[in-house]
N, C-alpha and C. Protein backbone atom coordinates (compact mmCIF):
# COMPACT_ATOMS: atom_id res chain seq x y z
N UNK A 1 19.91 -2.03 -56.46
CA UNK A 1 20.61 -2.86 -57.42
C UNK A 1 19.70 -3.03 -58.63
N UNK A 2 20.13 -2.38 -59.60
CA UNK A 2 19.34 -2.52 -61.31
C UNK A 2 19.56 -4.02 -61.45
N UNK A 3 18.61 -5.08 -61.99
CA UNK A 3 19.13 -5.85 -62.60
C UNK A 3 18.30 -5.96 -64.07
N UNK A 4 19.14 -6.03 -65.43
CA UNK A 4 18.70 -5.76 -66.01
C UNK A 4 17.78 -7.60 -66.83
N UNK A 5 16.41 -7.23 -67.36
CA UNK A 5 15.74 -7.79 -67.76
C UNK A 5 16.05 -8.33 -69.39
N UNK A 6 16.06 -9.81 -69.41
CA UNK A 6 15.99 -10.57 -70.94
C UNK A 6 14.90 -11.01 -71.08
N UNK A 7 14.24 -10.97 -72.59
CA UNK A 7 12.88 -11.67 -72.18
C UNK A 7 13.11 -12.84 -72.82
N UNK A 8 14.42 -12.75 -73.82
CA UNK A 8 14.79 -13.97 -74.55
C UNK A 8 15.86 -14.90 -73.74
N UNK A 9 15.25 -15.21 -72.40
CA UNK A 9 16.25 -15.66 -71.59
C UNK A 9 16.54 -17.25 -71.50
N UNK A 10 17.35 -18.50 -72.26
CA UNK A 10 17.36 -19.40 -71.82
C UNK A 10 18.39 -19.57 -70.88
N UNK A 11 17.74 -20.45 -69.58
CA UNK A 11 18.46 -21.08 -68.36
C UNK A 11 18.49 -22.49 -68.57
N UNK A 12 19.94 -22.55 -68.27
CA UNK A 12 19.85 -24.27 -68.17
C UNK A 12 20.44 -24.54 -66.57
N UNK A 13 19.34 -25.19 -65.70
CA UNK A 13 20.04 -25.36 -64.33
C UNK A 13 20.15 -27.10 -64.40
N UNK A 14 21.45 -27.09 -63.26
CA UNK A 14 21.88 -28.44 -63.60
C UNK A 14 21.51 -28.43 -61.57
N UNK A 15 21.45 -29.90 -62.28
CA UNK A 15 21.10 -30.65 -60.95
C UNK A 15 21.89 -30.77 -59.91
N UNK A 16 21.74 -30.04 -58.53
CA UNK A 16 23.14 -29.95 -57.67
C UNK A 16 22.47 -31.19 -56.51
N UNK A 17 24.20 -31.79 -56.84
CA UNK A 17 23.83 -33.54 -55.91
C UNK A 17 24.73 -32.87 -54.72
N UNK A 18 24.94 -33.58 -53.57
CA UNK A 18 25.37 -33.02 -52.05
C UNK A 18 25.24 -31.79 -51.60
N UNK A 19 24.05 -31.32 -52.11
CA UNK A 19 23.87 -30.16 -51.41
C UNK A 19 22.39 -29.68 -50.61
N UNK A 20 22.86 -28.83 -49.56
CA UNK A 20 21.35 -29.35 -48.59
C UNK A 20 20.53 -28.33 -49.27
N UNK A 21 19.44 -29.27 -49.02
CA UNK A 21 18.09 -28.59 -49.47
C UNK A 21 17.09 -28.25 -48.31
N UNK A 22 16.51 -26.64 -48.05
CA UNK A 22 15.92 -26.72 -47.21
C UNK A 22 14.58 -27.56 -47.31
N UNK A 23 14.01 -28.61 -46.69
CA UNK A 23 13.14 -28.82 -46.52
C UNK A 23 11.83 -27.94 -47.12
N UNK A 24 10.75 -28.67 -47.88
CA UNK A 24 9.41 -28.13 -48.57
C UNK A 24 8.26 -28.83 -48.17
N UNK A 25 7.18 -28.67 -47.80
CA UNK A 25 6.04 -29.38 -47.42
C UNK A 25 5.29 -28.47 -48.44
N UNK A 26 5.14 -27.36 -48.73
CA UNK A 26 4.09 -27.11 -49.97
C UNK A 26 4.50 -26.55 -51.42
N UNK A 27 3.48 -26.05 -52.15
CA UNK A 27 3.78 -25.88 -53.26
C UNK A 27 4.69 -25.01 -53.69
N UNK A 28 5.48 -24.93 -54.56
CA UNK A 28 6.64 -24.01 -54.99
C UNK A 28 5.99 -22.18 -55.52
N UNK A 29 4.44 -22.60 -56.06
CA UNK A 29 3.64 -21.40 -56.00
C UNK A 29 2.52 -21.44 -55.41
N UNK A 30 2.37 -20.44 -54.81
CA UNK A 30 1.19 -20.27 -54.06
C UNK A 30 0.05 -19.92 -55.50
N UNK A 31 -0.45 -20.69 -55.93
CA UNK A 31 -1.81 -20.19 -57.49
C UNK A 31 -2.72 -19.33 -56.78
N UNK A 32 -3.47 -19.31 -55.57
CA UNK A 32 -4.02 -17.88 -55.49
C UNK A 32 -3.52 -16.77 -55.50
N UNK A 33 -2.12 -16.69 -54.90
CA UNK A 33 -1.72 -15.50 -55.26
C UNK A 33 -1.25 -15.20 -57.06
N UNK A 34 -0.88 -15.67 -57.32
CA UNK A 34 -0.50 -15.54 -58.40
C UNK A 34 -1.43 -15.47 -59.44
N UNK A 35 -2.72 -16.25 -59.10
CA UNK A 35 -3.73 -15.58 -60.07
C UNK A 35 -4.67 -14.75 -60.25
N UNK A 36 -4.15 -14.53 -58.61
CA UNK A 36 -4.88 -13.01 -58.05
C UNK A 36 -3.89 -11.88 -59.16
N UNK A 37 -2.64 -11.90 -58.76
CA UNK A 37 -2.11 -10.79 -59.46
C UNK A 37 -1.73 -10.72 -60.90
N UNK A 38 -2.37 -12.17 -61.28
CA UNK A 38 -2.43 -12.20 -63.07
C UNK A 38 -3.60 -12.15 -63.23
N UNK A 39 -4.46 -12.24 -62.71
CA UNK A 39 -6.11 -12.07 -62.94
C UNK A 39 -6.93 -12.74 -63.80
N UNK A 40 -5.55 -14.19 -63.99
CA UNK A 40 -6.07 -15.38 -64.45
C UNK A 40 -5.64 -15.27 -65.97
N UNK A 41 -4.99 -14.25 -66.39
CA UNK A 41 -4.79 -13.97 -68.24
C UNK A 41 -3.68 -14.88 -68.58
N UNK A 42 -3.78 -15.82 -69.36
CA UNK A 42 -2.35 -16.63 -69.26
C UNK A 42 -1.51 -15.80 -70.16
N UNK A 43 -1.97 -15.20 -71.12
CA UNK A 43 -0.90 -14.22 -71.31
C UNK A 43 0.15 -13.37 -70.41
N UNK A 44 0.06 -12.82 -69.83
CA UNK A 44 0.15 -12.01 -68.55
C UNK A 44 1.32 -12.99 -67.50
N UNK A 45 0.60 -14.15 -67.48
CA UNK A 45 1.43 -14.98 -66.99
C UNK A 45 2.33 -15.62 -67.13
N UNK A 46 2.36 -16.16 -68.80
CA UNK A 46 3.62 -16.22 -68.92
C UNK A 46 4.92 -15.38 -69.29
N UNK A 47 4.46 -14.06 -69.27
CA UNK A 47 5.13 -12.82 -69.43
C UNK A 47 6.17 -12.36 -68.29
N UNK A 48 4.88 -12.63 -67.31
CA UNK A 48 5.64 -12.51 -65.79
C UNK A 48 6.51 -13.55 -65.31
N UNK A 49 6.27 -14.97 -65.68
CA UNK A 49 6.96 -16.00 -65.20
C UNK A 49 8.89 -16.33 -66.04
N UNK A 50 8.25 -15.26 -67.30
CA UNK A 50 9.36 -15.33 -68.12
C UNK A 50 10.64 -14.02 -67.26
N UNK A 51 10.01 -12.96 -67.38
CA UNK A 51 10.18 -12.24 -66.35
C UNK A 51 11.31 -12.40 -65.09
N UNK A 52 10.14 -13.06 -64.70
CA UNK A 52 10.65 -13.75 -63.00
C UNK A 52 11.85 -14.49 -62.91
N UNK A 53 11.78 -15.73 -64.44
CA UNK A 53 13.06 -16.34 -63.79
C UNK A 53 14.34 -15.56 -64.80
N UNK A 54 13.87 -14.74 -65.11
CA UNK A 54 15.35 -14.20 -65.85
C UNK A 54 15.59 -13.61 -64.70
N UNK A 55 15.27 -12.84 -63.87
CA UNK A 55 15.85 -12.07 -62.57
C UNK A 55 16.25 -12.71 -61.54
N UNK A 56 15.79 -13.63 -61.28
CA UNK A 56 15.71 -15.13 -60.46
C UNK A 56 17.43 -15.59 -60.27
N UNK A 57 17.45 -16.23 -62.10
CA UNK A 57 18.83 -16.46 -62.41
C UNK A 57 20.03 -15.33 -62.18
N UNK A 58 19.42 -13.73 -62.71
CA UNK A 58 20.64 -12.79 -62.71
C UNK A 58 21.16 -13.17 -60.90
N UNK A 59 20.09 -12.65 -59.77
CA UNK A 59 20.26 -12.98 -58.88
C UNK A 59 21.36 -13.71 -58.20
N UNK A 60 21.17 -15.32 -58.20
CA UNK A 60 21.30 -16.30 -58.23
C UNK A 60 22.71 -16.53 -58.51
N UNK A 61 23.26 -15.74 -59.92
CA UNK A 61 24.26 -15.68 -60.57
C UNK A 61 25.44 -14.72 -59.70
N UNK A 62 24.74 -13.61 -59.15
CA UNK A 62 25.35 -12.45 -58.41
C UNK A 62 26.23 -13.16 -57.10
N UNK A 63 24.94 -13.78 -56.45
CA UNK A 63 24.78 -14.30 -55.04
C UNK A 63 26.17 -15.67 -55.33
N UNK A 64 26.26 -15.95 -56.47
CA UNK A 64 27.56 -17.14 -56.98
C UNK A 64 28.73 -16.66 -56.70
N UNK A 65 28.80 -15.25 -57.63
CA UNK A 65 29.56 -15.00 -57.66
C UNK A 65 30.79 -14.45 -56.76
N UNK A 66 30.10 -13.89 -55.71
CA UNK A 66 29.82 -12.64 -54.34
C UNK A 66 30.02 -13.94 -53.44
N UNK A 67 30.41 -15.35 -53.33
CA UNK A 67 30.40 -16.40 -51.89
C UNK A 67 31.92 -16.13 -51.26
N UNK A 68 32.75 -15.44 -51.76
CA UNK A 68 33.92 -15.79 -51.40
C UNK A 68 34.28 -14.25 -50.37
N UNK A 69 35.33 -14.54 -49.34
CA UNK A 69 35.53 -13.60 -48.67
C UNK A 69 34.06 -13.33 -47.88
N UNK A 70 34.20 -12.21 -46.51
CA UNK A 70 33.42 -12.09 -45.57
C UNK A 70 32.11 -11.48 -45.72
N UNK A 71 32.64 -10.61 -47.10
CA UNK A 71 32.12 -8.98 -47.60
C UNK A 71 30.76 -9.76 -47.79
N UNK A 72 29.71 -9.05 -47.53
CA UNK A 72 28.58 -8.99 -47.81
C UNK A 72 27.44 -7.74 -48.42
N UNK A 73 28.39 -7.30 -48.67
CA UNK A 73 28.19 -6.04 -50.13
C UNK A 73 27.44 -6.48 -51.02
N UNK A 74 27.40 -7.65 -51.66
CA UNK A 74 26.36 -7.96 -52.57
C UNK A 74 25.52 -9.04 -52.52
N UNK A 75 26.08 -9.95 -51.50
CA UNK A 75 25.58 -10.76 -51.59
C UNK A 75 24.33 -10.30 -51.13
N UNK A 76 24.02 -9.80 -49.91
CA UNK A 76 22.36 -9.24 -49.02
C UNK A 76 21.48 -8.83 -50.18
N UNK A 77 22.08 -7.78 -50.75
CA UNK A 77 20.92 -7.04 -51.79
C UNK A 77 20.41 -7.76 -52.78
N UNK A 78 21.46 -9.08 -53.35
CA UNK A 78 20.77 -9.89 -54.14
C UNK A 78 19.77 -10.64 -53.54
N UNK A 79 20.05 -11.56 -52.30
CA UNK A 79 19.34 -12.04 -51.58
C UNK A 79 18.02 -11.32 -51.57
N UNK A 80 18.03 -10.30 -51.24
CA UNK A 80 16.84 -9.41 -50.56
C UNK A 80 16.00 -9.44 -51.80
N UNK A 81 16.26 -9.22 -53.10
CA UNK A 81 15.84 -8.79 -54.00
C UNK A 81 14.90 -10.39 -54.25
N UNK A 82 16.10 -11.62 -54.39
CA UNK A 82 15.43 -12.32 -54.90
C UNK A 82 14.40 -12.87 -53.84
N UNK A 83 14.15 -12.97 -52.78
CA UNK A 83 13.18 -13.08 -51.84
C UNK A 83 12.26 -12.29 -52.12
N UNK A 84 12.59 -10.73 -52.69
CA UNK A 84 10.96 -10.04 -52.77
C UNK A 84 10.46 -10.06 -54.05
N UNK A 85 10.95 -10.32 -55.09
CA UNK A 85 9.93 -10.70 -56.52
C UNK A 85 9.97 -12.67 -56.36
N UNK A 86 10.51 -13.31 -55.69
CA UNK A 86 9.34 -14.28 -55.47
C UNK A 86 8.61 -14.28 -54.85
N UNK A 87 8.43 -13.80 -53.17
CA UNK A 87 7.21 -12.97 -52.41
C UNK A 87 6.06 -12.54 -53.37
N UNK A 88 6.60 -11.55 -54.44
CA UNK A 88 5.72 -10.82 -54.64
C UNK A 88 4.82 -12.20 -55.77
N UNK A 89 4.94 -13.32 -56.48
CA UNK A 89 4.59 -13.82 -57.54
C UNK A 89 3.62 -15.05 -56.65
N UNK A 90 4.03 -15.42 -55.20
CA UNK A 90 3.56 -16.32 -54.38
C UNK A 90 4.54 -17.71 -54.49
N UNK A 91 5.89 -17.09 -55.02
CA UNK A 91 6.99 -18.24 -54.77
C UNK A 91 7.56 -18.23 -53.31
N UNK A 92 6.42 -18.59 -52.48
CA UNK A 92 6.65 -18.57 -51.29
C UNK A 92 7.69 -19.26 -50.79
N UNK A 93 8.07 -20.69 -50.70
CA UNK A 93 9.10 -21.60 -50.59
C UNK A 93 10.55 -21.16 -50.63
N UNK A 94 10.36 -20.55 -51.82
CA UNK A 94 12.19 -20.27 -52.72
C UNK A 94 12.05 -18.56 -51.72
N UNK A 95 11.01 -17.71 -51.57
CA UNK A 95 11.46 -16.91 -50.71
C UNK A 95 11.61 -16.72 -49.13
N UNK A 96 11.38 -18.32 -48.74
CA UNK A 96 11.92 -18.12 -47.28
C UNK A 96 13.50 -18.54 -47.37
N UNK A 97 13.45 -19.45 -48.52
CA UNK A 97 15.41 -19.75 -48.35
C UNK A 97 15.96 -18.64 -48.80
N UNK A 98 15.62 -17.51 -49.33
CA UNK A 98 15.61 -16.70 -49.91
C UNK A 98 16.20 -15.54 -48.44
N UNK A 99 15.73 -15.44 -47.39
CA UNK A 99 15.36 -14.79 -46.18
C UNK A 99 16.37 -15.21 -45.53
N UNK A 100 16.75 -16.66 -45.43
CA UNK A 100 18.01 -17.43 -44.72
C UNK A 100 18.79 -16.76 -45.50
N UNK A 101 19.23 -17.10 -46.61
CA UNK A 101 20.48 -16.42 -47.25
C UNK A 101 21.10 -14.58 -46.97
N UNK A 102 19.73 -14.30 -47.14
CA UNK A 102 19.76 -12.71 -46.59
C UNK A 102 20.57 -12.58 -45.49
N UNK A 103 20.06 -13.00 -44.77
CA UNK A 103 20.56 -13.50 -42.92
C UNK A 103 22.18 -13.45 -42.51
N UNK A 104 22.51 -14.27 -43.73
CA UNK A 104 24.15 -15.59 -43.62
C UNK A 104 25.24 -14.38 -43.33
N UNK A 105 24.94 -13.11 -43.74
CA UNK A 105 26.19 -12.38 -43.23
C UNK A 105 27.29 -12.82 -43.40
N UNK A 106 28.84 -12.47 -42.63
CA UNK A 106 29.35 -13.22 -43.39
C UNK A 106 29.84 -14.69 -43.13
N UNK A 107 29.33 -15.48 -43.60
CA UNK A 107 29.52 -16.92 -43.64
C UNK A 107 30.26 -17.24 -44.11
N UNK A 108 31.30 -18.83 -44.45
CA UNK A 108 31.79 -19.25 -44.88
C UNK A 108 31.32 -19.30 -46.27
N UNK A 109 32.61 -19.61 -46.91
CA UNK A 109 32.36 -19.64 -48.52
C UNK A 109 31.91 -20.69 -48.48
N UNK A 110 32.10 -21.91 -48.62
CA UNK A 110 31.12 -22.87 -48.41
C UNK A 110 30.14 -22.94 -48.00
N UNK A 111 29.75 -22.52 -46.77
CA UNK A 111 28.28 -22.24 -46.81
C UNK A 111 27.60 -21.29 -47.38
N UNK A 112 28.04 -20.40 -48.06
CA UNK A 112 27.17 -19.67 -49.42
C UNK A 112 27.11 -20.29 -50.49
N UNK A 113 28.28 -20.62 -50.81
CA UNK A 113 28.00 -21.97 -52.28
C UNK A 113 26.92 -23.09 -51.49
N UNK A 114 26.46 -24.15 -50.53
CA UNK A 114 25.66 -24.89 -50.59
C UNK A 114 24.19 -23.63 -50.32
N UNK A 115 24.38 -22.44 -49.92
CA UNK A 115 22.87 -21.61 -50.25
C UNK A 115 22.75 -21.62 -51.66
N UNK A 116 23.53 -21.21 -52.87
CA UNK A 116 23.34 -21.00 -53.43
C UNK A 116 22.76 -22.46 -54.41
N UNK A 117 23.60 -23.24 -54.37
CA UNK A 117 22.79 -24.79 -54.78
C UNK A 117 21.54 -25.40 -54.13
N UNK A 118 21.36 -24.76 -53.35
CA UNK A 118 20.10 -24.98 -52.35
C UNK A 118 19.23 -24.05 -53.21
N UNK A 119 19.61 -22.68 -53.52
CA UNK A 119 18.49 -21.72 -54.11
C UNK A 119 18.31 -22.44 -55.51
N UNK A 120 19.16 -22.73 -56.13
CA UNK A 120 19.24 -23.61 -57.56
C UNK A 120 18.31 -24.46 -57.64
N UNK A 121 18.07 -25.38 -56.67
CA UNK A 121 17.46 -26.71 -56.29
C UNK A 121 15.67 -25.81 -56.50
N UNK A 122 15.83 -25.42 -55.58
CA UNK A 122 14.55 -24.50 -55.40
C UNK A 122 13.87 -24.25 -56.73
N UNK A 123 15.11 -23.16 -57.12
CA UNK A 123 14.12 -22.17 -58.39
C UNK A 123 13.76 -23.55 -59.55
N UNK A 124 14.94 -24.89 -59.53
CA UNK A 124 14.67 -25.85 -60.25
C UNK A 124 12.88 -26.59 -60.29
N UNK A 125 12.95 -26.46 -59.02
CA UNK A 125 11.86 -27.27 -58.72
C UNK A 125 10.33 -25.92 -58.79
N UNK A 126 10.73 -25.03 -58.67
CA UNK A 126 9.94 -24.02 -59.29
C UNK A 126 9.71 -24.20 -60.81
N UNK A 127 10.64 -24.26 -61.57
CA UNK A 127 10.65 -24.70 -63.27
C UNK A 127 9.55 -25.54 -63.39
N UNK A 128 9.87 -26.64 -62.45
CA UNK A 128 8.91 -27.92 -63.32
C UNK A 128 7.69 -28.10 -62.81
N UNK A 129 7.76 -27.33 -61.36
CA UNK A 129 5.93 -27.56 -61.15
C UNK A 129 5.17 -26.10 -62.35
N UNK A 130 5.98 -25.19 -62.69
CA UNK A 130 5.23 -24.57 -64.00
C UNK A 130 5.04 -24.84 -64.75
N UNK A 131 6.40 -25.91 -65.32
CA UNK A 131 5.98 -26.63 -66.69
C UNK A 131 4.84 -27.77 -66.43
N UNK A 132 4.82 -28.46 -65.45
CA UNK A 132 3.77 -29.30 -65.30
C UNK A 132 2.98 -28.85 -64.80
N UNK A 133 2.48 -27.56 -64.73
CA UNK A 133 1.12 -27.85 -64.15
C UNK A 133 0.59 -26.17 -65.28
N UNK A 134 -0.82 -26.15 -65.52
CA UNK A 134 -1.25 -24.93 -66.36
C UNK A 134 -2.16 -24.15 -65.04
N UNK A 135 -1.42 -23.25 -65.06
CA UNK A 135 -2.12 -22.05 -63.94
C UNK A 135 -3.24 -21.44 -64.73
């Protein structure tokens, strides 16, 4: 699955209320990894992070779209995808819900729409520990 890259990407995620969130006990990025594979250049980093969540969102957007009916034609490959470029950045958290979703086969439409507000929640809370914190 191509997904194609914006670097001029604004996201606006809105806050999803009744919807489950998997459980988090650590950080949304793992910083050694991530500054292992930025090698600490904040250039670099915010290149990649810009990067990341434009694909994040295409994802995200796919996996929205794709909840209805059994078919799981697109939904997996998005899943899969977005689990392995947060894997790969040390967005460890957002890629184990990331792994569940993979999983869901075919599930109820409802329960792909609360994955998908669940992944929302996630990549949200990914946003702001970047904006608040300088890697």
């Amino acid at each position: 699955m191509a997904i194609q890259v914006h670097y001029e990407c604004q996201i606006s995620m809105v806050a999803m209320s009744n919807s489950k969130v998997y459980p988090s006990s650590s950080l949304p990025l793992d910083m050694g990894q991530f500054n292992a594979i930025t090698q600490g250049k904040s250039t670099f980093q915010d290149e990649l992070l810009n990067l990341f969540f434009c694909n994040t969102t295409e994802c995200i957007s796919l996996m929205e779209r794709n909840c209805s009916g059994n078919s799981n034609e697109k939904w997996r490959p998005a899943a899969e995808e977005l689990k392995n470029i947060s894997n790969s950045i040390g967005a460890t958290e957002l890629s184990k819900v990331c792994s569940i979703a993979e999983r869901m086969g075919p599930s109820s439409e409802e329960e792909k729409h609360k994955m998908v507000a669940s992944l929302k929640i996630h990549l949200q809370r990914l946003r702001a520990f970047v904006r608040n914190t300088r890697y």
